[in-house]
C-alpha atoms as a PDB file:
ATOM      1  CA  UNK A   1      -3.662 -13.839   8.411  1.00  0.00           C
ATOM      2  CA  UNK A   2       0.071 -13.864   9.315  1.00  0.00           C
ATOM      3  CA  UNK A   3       1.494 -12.486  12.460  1.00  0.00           C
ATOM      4  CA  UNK A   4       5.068 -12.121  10.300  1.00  0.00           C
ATOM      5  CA  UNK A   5       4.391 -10.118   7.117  1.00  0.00           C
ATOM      6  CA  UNK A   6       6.835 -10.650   4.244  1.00  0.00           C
ATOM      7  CA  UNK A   7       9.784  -8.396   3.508  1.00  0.00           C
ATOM      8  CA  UNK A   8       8.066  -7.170   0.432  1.00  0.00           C
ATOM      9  CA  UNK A   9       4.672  -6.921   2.376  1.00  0.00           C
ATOM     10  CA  UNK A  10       7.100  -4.542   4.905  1.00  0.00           C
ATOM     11  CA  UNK A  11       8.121  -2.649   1.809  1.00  0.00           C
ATOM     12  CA  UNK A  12       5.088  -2.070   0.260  1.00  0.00           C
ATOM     13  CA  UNK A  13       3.536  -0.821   4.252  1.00  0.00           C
ATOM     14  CA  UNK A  14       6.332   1.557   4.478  1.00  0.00           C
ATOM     15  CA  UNK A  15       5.105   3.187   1.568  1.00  0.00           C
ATOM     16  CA  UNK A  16       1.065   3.244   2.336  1.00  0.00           C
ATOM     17  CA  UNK A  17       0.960   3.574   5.622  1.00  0.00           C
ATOM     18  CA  UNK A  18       0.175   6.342   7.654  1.00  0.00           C
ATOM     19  CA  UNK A  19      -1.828   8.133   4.595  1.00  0.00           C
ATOM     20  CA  UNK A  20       1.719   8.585   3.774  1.00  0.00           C
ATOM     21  CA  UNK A  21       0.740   7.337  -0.067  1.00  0.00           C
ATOM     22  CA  UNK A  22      -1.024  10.626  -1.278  1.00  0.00           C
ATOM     23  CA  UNK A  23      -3.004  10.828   2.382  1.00  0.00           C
ATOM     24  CA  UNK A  24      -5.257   7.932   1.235  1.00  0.00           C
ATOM     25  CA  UNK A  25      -5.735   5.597   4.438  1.00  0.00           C
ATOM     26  CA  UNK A  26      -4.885   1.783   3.689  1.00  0.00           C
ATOM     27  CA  UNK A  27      -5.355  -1.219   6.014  1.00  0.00           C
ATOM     28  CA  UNK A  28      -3.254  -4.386   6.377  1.00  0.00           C
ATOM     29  CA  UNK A  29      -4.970  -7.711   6.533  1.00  0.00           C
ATOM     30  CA  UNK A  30      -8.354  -6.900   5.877  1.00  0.00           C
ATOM     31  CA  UNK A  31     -11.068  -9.932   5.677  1.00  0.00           C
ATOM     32  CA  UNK A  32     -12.969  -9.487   2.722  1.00  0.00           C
ATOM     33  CA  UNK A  33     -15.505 -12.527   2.271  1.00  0.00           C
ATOM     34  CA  UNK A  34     -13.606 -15.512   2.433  1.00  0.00           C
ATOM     35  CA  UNK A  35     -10.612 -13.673   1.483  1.00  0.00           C
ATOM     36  CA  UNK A  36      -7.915 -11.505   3.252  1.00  0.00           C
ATOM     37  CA  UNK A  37      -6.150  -8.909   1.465  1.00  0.00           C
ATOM     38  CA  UNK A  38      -2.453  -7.525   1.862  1.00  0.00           C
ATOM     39  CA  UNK A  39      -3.578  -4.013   1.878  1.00  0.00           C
ATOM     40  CA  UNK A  40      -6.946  -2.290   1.296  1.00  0.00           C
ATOM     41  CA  UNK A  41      -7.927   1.039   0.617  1.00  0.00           C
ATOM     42  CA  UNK A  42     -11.871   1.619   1.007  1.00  0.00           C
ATOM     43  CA  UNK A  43     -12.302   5.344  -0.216  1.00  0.00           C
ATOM     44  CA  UNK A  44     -10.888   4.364  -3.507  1.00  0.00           C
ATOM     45  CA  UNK A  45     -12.371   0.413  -3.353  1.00  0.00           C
ATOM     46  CA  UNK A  46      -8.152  -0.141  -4.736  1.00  0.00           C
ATOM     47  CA  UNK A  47      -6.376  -3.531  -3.158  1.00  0.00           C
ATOM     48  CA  UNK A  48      -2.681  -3.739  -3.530  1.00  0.00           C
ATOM     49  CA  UNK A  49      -1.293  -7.231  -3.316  1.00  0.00           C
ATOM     50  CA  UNK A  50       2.446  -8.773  -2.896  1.00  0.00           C
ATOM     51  CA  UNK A  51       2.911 -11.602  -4.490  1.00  0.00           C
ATOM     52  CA  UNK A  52       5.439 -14.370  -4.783  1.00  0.00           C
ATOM     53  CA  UNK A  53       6.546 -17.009  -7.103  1.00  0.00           C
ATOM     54  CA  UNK A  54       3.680 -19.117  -5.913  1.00  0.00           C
ATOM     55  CA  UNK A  55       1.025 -16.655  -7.569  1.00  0.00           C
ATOM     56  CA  UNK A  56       2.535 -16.866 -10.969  1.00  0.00           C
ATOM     57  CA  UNK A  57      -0.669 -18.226 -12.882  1.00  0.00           C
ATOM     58  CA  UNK A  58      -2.622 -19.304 -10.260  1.00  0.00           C
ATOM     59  CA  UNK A  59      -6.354 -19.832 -11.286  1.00  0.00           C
ATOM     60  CA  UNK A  60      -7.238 -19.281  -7.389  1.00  0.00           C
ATOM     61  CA  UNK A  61      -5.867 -15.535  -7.598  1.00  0.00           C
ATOM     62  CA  UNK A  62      -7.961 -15.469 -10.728  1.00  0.00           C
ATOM     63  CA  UNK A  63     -11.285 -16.445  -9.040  1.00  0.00           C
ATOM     64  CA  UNK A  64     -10.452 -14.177  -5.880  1.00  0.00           C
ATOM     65  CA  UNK A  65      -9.821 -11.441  -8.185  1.00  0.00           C
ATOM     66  CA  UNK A  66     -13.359 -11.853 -10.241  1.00  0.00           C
ATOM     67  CA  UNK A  67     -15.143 -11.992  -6.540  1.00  0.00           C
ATOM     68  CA  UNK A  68     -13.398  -9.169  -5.396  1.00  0.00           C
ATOM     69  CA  UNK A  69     -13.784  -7.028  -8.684  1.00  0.00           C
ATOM     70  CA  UNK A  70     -17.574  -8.370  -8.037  1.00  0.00           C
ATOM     71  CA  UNK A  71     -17.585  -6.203  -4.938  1.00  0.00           C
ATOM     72  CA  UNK A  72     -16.211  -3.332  -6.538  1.00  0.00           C
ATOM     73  CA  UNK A  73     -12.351  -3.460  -5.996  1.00  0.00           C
ATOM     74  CA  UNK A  74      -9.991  -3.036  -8.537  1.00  0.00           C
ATOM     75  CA  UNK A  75      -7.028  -4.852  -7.610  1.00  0.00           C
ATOM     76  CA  UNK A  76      -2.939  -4.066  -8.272  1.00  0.00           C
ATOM     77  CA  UNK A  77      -0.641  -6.875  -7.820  1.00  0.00           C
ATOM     78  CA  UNK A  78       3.208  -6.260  -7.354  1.00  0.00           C
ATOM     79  CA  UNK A  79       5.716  -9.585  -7.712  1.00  0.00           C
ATOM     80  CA  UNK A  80       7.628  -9.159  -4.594  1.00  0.00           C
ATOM     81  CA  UNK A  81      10.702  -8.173  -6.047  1.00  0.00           C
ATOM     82  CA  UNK A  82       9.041  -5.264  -8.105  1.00  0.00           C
ATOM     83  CA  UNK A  83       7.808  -3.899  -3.848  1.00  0.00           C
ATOM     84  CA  UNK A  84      11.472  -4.668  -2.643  1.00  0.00           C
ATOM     85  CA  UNK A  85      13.815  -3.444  -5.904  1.00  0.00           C
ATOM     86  CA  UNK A  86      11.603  -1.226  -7.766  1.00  0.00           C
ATOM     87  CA  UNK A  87       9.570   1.136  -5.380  1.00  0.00           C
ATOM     88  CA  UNK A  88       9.573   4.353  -7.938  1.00  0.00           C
ATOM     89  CA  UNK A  89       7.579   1.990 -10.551  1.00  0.00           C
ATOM     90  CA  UNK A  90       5.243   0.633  -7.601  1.00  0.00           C
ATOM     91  CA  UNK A  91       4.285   4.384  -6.959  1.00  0.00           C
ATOM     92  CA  UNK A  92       4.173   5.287 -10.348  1.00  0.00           C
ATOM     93  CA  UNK A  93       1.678   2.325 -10.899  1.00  0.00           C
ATOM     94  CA  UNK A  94      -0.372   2.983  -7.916  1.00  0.00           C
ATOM     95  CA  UNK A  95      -0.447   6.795  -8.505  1.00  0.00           C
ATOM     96  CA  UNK A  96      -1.466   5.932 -11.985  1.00  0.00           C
ATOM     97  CA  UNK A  97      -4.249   3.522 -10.876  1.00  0.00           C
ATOM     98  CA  UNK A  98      -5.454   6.477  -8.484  1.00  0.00           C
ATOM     99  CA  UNK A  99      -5.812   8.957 -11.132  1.00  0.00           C
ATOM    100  CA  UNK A 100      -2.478  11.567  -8.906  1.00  0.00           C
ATOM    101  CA  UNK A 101       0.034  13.381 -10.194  1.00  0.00           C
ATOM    102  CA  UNK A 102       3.374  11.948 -10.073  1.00  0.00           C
END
């Protein structure tokens, strides 16, 4: 867990929290198992995740991704500049993977 979250971990908390993302209630740095998420939201089992350059084919996202699919989450990844340049297609994805109306 970080004390400092990213900017694009910032961006993306601006728009869930507060059930300010279609009054669903995320978390922020939630231990799950032996991982920690960016953001969690247990009503729906949905995990959103900013990621960096560093995440760009990593086999370790892979394997957290099968565990945590294992425990019934889908997860959404968002490349970091997609949560800082592009927040209309981040909540069009998210309300998509939700099942809302735009």
């Amino acid at each position: 867990m970080r004390r400092e979250p990213t900017d694009a971990e910032l961006a993306l908390w601006k728009l869930l929290r507060d059930r300010r993302f279609a009054t669903l209630k995320f978390r922020r740095q939630v231990p799950l198992g032996p991982y920690i998420v960016d953001f969690v939201c247990f009503e729906r089992r949905v995990i959103v995740e900013a990621d960096g350059s560093q995440h760009a084919g990593s086999d370790r996202d892979a394997i957290r991704d099968r565990w945590l699919k294992g425990q019934g989450f889908a997860v959404v990844r968002f490349w970091n500049a997609d949560s800082l340049l592009r927040p209309r297609i981040v909540t069009e994805t998210l309300l998509a993977k939700f099942g809302l109306p735009w």
